[in-house]
Protein backbone atom coordinates (compact mmCIF):
# COMPACT_ATOMS: atom_id res chain seq x y z
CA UNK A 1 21.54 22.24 -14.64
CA UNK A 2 18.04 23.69 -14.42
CA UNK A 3 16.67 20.80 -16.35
CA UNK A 4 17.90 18.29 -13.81
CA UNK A 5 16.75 20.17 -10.83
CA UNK A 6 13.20 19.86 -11.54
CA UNK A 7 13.12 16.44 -11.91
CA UNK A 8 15.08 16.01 -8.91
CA UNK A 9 13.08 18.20 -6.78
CA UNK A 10 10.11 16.88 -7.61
CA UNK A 11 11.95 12.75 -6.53
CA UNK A 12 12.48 15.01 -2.86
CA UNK A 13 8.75 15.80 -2.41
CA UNK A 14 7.84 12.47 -4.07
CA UNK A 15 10.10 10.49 -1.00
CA UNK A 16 8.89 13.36 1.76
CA UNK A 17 5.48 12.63 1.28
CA UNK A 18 5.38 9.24 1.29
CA UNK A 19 7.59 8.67 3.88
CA UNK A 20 5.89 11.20 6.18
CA UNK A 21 2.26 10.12 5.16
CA UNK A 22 2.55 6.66 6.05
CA UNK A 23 5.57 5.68 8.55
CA UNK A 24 3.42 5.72 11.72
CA UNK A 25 1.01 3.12 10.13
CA UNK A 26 4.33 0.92 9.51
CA UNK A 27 5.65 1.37 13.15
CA UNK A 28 1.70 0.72 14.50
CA UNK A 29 2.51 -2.39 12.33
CA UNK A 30 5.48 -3.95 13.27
CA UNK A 31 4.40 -2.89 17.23
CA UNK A 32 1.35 -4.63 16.75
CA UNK A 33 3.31 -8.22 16.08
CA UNK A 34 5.43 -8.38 18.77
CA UNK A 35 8.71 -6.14 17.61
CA UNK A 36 10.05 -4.06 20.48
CA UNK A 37 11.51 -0.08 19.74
CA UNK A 38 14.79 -1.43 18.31
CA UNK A 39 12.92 -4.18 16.27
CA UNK A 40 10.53 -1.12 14.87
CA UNK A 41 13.32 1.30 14.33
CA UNK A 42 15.36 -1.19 12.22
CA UNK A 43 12.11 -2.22 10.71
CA UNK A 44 11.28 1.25 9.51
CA UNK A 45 14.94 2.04 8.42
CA UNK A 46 15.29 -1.39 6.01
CA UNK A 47 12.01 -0.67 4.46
CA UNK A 48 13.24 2.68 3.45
CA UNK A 49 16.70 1.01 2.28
CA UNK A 50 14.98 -1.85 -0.03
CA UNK A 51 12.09 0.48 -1.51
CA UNK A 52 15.22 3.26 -2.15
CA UNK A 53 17.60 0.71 -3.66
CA UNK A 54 14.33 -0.70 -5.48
CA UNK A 55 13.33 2.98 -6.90
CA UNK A 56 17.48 3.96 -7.83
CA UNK A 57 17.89 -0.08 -9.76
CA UNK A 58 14.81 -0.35 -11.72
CA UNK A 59 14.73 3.67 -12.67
CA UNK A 60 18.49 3.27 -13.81
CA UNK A 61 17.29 -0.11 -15.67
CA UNK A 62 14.29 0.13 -17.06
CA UNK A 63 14.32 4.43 -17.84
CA UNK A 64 11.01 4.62 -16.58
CA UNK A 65 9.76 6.83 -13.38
CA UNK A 66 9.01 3.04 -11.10
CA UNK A 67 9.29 4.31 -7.40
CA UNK A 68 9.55 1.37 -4.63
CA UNK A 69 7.55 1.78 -1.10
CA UNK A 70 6.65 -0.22 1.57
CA UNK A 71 3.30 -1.95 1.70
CA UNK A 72 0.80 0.39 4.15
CA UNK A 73 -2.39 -1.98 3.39
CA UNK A 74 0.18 -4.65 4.94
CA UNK A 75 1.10 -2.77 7.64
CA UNK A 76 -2.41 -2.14 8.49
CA UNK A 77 -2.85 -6.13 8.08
CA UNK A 78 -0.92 -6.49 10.89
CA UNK A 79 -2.21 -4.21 13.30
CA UNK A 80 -5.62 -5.93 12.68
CA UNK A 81 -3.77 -9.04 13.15
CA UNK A 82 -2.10 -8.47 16.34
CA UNK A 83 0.53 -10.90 18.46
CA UNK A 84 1.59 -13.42 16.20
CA UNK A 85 1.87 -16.33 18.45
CA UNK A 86 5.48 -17.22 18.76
CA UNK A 87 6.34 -13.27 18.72
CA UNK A 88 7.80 -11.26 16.54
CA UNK A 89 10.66 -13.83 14.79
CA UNK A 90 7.53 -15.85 13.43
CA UNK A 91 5.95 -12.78 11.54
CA UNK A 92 9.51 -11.74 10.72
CA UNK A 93 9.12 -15.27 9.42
CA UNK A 94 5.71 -14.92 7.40
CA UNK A 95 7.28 -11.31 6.27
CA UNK A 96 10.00 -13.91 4.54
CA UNK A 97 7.09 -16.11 3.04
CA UNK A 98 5.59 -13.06 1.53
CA UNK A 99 7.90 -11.61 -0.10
CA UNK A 100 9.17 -15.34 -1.58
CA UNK A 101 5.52 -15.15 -3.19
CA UNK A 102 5.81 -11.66 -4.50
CA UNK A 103 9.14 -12.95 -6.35
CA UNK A 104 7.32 -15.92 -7.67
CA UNK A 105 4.54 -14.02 -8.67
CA UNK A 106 7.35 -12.42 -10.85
CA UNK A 107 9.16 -15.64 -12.16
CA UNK A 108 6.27 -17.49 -12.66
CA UNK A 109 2.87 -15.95 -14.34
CA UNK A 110 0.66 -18.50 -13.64
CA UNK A 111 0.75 -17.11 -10.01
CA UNK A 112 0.08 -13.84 -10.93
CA UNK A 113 -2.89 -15.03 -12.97
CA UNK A 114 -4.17 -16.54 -10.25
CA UNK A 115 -3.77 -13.76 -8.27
CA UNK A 116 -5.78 -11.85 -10.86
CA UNK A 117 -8.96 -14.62 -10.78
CA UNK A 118 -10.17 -13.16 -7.32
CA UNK A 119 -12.91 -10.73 -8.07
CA UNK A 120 -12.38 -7.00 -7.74
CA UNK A 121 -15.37 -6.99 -5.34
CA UNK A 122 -13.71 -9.35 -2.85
CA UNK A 123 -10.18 -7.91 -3.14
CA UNK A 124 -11.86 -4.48 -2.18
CA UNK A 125 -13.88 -5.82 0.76
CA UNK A 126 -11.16 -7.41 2.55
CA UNK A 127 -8.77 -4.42 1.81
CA UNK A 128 -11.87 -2.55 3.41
CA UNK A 129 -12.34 -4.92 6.39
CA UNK A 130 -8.46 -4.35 7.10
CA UNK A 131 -8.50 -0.24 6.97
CA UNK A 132 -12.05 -0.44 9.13
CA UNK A 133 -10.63 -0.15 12.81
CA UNK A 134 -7.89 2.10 11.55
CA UNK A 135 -10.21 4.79 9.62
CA UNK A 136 -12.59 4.73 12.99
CA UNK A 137 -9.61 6.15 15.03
CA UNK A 138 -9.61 9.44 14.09
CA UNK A 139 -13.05 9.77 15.52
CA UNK A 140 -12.42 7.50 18.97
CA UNK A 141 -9.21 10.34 19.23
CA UNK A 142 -12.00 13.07 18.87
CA UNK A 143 -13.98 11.47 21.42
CA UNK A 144 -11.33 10.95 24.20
CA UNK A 145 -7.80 12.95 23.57
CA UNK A 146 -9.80 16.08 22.29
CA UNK A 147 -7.09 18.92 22.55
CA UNK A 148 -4.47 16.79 20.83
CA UNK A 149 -6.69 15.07 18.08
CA UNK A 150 -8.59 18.07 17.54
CA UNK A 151 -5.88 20.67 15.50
CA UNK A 152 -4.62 17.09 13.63
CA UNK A 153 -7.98 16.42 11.85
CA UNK A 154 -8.61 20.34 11.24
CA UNK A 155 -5.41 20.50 9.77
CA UNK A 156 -6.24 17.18 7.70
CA UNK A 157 -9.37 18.53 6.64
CA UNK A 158 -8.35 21.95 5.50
CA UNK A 159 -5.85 20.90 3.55
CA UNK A 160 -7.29 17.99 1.79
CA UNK A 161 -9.17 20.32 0.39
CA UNK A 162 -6.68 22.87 -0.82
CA UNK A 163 -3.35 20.73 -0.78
CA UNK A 164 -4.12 16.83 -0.65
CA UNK A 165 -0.60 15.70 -1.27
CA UNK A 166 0.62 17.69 1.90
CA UNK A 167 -2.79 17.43 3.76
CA UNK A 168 -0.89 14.34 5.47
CA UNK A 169 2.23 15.30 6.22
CA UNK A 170 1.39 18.71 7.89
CA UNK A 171 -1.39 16.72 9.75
CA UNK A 172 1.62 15.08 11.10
CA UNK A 173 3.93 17.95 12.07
CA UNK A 174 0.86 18.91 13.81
CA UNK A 175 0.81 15.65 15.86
CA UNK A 176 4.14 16.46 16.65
CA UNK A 177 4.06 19.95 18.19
CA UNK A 178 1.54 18.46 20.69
CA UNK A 179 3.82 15.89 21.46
CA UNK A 180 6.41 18.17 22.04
CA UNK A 181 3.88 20.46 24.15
CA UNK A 182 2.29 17.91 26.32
CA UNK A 183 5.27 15.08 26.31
CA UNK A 184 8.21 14.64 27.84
CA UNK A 185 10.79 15.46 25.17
CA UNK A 186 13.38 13.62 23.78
CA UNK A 187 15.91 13.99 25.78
CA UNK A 188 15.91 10.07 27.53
CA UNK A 189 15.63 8.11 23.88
CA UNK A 190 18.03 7.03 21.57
CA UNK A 191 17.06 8.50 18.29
CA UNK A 192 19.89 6.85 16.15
CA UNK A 193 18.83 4.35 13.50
CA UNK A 194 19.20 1.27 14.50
CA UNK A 195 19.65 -2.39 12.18
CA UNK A 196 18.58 -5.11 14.63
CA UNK A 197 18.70 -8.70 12.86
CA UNK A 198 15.76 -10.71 13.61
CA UNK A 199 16.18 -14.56 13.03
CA UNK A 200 12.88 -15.52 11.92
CA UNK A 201 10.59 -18.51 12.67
CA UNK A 202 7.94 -20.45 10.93
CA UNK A 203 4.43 -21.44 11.67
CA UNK A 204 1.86 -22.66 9.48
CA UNK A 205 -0.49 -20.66 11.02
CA UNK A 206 1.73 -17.48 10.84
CA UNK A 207 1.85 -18.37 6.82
CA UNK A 208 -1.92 -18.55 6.55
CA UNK A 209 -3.02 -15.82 8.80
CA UNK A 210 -0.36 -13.39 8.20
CA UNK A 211 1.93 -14.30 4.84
CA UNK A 212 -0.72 -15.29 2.46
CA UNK A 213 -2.97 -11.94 3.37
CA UNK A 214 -0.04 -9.72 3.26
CA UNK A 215 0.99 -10.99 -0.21
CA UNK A 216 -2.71 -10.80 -1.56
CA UNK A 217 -2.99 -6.97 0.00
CA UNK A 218 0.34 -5.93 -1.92
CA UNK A 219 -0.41 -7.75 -5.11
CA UNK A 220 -3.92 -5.97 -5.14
CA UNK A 221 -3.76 -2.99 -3.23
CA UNK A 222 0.13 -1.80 -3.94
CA UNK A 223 1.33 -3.86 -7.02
CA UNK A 224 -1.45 -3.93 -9.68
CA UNK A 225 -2.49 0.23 -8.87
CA UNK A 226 1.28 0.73 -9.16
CA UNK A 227 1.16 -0.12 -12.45
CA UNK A 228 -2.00 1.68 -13.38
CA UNK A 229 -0.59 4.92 -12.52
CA UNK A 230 2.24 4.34 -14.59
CA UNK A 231 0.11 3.14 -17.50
CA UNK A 232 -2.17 6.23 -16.94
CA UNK A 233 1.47 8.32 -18.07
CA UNK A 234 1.83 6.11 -20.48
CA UNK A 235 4.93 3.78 -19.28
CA UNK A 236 4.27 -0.06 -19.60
CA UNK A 237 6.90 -1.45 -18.21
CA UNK A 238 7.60 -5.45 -17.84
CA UNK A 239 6.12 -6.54 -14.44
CA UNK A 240 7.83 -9.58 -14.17
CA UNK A 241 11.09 -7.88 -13.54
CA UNK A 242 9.14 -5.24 -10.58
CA UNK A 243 7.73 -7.84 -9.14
CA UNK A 244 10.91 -10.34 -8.90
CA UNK A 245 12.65 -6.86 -7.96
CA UNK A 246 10.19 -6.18 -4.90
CA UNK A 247 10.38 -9.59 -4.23
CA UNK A 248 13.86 -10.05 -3.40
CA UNK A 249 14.11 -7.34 -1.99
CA UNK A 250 10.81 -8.04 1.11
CA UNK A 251 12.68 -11.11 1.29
CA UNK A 252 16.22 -9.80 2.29
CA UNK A 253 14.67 -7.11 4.29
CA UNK A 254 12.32 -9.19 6.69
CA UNK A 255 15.16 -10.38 9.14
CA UNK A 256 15.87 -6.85 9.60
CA UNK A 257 12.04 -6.62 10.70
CA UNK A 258 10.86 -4.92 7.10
CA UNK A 259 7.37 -6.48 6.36
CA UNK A 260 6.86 -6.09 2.27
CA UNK A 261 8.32 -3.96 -0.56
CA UNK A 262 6.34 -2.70 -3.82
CA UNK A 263 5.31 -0.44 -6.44
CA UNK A 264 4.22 3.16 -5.53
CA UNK A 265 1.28 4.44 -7.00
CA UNK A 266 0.87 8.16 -5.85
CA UNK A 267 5.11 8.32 -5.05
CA UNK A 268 4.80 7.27 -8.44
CA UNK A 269 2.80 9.74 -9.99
CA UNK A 270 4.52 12.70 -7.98
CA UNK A 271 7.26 11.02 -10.52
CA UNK A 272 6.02 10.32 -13.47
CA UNK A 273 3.70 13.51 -14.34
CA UNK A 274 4.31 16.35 -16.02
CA UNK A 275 5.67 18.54 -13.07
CA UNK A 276 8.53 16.47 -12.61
CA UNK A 277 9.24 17.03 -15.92
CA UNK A 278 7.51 17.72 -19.48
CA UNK A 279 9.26 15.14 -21.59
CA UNK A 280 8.62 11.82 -20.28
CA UNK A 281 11.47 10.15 -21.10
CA UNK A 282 13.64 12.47 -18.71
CA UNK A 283 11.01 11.61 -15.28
CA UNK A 284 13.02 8.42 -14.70
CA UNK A 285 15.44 10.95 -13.20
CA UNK A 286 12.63 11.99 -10.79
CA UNK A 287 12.09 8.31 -9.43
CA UNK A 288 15.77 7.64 -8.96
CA UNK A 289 15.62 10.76 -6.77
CA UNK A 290 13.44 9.41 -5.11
CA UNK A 291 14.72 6.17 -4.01
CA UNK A 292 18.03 7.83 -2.70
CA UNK A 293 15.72 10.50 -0.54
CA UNK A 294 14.28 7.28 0.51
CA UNK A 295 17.33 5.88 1.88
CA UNK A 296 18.60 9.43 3.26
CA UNK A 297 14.86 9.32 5.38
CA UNK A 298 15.95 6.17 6.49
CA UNK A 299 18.82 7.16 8.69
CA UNK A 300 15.89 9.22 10.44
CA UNK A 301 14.31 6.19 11.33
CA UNK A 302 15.14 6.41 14.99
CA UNK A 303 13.80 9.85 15.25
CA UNK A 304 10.17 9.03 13.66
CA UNK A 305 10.11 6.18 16.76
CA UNK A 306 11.08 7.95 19.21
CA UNK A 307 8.46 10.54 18.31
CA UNK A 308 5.81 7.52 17.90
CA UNK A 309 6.21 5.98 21.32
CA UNK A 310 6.00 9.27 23.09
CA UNK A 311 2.89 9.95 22.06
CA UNK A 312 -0.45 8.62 23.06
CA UNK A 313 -1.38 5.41 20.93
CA UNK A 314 -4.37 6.52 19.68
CA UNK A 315 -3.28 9.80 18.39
CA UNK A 316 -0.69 7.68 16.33
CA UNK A 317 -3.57 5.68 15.27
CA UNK A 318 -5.62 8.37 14.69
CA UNK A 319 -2.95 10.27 11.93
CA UNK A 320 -3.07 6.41 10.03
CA UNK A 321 -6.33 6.21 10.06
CA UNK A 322 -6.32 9.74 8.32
CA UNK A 323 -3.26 8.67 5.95
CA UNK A 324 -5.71 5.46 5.25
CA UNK A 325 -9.74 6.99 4.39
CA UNK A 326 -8.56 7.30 0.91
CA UNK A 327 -7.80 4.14 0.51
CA UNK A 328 -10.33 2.70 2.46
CA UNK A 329 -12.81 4.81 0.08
CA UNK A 330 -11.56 3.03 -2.93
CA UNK A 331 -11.72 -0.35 -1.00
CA UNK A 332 -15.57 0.39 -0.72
CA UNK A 333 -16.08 1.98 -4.17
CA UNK A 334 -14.30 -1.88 -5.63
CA UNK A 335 -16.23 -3.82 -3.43
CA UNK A 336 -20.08 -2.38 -4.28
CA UNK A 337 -18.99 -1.74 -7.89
CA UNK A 338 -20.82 -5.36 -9.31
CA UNK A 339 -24.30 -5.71 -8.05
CA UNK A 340 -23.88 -8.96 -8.32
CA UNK A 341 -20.86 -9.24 -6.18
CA UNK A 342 -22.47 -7.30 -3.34
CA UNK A 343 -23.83 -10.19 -0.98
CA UNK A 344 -20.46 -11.93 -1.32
CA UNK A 345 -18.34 -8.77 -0.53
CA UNK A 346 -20.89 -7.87 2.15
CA UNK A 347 -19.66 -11.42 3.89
CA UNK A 348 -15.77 -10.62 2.82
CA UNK A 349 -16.00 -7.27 4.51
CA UNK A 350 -18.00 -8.21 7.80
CA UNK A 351 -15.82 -11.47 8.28
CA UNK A 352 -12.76 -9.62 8.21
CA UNK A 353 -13.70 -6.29 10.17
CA UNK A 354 -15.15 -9.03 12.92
CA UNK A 355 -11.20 -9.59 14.37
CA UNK A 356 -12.04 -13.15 13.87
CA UNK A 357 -9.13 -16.07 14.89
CA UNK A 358 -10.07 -19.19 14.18
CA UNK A 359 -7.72 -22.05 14.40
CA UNK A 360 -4.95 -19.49 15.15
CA UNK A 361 -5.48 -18.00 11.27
CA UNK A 362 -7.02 -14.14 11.51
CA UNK A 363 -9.50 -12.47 10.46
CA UNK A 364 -8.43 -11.38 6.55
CA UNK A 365 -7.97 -15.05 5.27
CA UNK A 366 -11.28 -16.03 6.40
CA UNK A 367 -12.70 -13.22 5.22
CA UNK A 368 -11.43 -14.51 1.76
CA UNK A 369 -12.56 -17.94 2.27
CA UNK A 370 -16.00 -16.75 2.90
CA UNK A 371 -16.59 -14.33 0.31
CA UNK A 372 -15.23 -16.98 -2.35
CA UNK A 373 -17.13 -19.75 -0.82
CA UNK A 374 -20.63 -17.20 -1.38
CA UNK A 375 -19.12 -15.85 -4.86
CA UNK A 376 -19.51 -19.68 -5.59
CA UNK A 377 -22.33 -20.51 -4.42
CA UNK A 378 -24.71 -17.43 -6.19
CA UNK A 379 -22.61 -17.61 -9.33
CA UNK A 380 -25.27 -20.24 -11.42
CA UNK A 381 -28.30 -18.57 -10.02
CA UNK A 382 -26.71 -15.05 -10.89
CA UNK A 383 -26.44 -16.31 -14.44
CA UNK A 384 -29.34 -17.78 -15.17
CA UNK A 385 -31.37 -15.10 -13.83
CA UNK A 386 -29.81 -12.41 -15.65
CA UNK A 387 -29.66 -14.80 -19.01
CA UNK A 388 -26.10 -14.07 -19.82
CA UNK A 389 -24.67 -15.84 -22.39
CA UNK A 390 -20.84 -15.93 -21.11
CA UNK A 391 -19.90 -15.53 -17.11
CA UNK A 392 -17.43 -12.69 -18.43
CA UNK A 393 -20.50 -10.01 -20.30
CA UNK A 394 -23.07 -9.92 -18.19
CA UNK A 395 -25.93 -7.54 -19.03
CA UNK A 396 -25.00 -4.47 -17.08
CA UNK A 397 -21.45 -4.10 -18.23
CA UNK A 398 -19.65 -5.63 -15.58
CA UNK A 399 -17.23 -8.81 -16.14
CA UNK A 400 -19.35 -11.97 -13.52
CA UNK A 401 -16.38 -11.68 -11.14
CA UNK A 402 -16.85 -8.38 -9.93
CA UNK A 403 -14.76 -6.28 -12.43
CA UNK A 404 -16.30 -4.20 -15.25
CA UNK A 405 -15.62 -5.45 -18.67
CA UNK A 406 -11.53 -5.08 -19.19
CA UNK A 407 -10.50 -4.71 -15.51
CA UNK A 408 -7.31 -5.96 -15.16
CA UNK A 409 -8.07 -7.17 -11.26
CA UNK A 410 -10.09 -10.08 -13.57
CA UNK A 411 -7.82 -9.96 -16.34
CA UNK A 412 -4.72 -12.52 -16.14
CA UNK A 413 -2.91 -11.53 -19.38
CA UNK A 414 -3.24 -7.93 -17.51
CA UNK A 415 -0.05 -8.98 -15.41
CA UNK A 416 2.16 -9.27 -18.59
CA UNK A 417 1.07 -6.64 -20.44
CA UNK A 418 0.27 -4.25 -17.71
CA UNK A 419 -2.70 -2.94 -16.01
CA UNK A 420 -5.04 -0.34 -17.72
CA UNK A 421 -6.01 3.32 -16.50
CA UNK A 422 -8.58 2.07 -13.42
CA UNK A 423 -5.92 -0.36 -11.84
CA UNK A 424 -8.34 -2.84 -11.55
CA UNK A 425 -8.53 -3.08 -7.75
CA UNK A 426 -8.45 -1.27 -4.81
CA UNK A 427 -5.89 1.74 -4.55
CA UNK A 428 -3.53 1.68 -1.84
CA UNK A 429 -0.25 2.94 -1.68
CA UNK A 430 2.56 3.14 0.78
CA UNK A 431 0.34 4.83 2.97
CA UNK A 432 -2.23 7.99 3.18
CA UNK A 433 -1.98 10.31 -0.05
CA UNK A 434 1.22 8.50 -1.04
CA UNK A 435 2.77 5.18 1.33
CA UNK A 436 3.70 4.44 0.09
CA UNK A 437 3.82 3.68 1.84
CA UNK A 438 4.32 4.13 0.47
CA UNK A 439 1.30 3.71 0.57
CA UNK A 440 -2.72 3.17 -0.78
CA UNK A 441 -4.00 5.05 -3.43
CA UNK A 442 -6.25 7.92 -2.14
CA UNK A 443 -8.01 8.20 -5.31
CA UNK A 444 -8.81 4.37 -6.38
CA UNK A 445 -5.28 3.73 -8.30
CA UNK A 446 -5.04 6.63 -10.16
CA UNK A 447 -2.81 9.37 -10.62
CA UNK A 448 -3.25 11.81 -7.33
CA UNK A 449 -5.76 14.38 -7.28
CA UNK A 450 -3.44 17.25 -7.46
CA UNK A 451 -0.11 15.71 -8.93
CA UNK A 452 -1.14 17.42 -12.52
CA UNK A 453 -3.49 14.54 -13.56
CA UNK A 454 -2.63 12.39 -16.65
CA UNK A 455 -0.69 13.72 -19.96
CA UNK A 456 -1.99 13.28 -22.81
CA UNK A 457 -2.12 9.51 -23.75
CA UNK A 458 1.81 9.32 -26.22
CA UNK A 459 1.43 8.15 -29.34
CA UNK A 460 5.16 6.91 -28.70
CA UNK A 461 6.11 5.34 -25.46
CA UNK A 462 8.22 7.40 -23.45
CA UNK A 463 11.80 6.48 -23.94
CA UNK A 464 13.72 3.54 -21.93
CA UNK A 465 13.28 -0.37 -21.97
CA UNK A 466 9.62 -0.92 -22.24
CA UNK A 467 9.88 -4.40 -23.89
């Protein structure tokens, strides 16, 4: 009995924190595209229904610690997007598109190889351009709500230093008091969860600006660092079956106003390292813990609104934007790692950070398009002057797309055999230390800071179905 409760436990604060680090960057999300309270409040509760089901199938399956979360690099896509012309049943639409491509990644490989041919640097510098406007919050909040913001980012700060994994979540209960203090209570709201369906609408313009960058961010930023953590505890398990797992399950969620479902990365290592349990073939227990904590935190999905929309905008920006400098670190680290790569990136990140719309498409996509068009056009002249003999060893160590040598985010055969130690892209999880929110990784796709750090690399792979 004390055996299991470890594991078990350590599933609770796995699902606490990443539900608590990252759910107001969700809501700020689905707000941002048109939904209404209800919309938001069913939007919130199906995300934590998929990613639990997700965590409870493919732990049960596969015998390996895999924790599901929602995308928080994609939620953060669409509050940099904005309205969605058409309203909300067209991004509930693109939401559909998105996580049709996330299941084909899964069935078909030549997708995810694709996928895998954009340069690390350019991956990292839209992912930055994204988080930009978020991460500045905090400091706008300093500047004009000063007695409300203030205690939040002291809070953050202190305990980033001396408890990273909760520096979030207390952050938040922080937030909350002086909601409580200053607002007017919730006496006049309907706190019950709510499952509102949504039928959704198409738009080309919906699939470029908002489908196509939210499946890119997740692949990247949620999907491939997933999988790095795991790797890092030694578990390789099959991504084919995560990804057509994830897939399916964005897709069914979306009417019900849930934008994108994928792997965890610091959920995930809250799960898979040693303090959820020291053999590793007994931590699957942890992530299937996990997934039904998940689903319990769903049924608190009305609260978590309520407590969002009675408090000033900003301040709920603000606690993101904290949840999100991790991530946006990493972004940056990925995106200035080539020298090379820098002038494209440079482009990639400015473009997107602009708020550009252009022919109705927003800001990320062309942010894409411009960084590959100037990744193309230096790419001879980088070569010759350098003298490299092959576009994938250039002189300084680093792979001519922007990845050092090995990087899996330049790597296709790294989607079927799984993604080495550095994740080879930006880390972002389902949101702030975990978001999983789930959410980015705060430390660059690794395990988290203080979540124990890697075992020792097994000379035999942890038990379960690996193959």
């Amino acid at each position: 009995m004390t055996r299991l409760l470890q594991p078990v436990l350590a599933g609770i604060v796995a699902a606490v924190v990443g539900f608590a680090s990252s759910f107001a960057v969700v809501l700020a999300g689905l707000r941002a595209v048109g939904a209404d309270q209800r919309q938001a409040t069913s939007g919130l509760l199906a995300l934590c229904v998929a990613s639990g089901v997700v965590a409870v199938w493919l732990g049960l399956r596969q015998r390996v610690p895999i924790v599901g979360a929602w995308s928080t690099p994609g939620a953060a896509l669409l509050v940099a997007t904005g309205t969605v012309e058409g309203g909300f049943p067209v991004a509930v639409g693109a939401f559909v598109v998105s996580g049709l491509l996330l299941t084909a990644a899964g069935l078909f490989p030549v997708l995810g190889r694709w996928i895998a041919a954009i340069p690390t640097s350019i991956a990292g510098a839209m992912l930055a351009g994204v988080l930009l406007d978020l991460c500045v919050a905090p400091v706008r909040a300093l500047a004009e709500i000063p007695l409300m913001a203030g205690p939040v980012v002291l809070t953050w700060a202190l305990l980033s230093r001396f408890a990273r994994k909760w520096a979030i979540p207390v952050a938040l209960l922080v937030a909350v008091a002086a909601i409580a203090l200053t607002g007017p209570g919730l006496g006049a709201v309907d706190v019950r969860p709510v499952l509102e369906v949504t039928v959704p609408s198409w738009s080309a313009q919906a699939t470029v600006s908002v489908a196509l960058p939210l499946f890119l961010v997740t692949m990247a930023s949620q999907n491939v660092p997933g999988m790095a953590v795991l790797a890092g505890y030694g578990y390789r398990p099959p991504l084919r079956g995560i990804l057509v797992s994830t897939g399916l399950a964005s897709t069914l969620g979306a009417p019900l106003g849930g934008h994108a479902v994928n792997l965890a990365a610091i959920s995930a290592a809250l799960s898979a390292g040693p303090e959820a349990d020291p053999d590793p073939a007994r931590r699957w227990i942890a992530s299937v813990s996990s997934g039904v904590a998940m689903i319990v935190l769903g049924i608190g999905s009305g609260l978590a609104t309520a407590l969002v929309l009675l408090s000033p905008p900003l301040l709920v920006e603000a606690v993101a934007g904290l949840a999100l400098l991790g991530a946006f670190a990493s972004a940056v680290t990925s995106a200035v790692a080539d020298p090379g790569g820098r002038e494209a990136a440079a482009v990639t990140f400015v473009v997107t950070a602009s708020g550009l719309t252009l022919l109705g498409v927003g800001a990320a996509f062309w942010g894409l398009v411009a960084g590959g068009l100037m990744t193309l056009l230096h790419r001879p002249r980088r070569l010759h002057r350098r003298g490299e003999s092959s576009p994938r060893t250039p002189a300084d160590g680093t792979q001519a797309d922007g990845g050092p040598v090995g990087e899996t985010g330049s790597d296709p055969a790294a989607y079927e055999k799984g993604p080495g130690a550095d994740g080879g892209g930006p880390g972002a999880d389902e949101g702030g230390p975990g978001a999983d929110d789930e959410g980015p990784v705060a430390d660059g796709g690794g395990p988290a800071p203080d979540g124990g750090g890697p075992d020792t690399p097994q000379p035999v792979r942890p038990a379960g179905r690996t193959g």
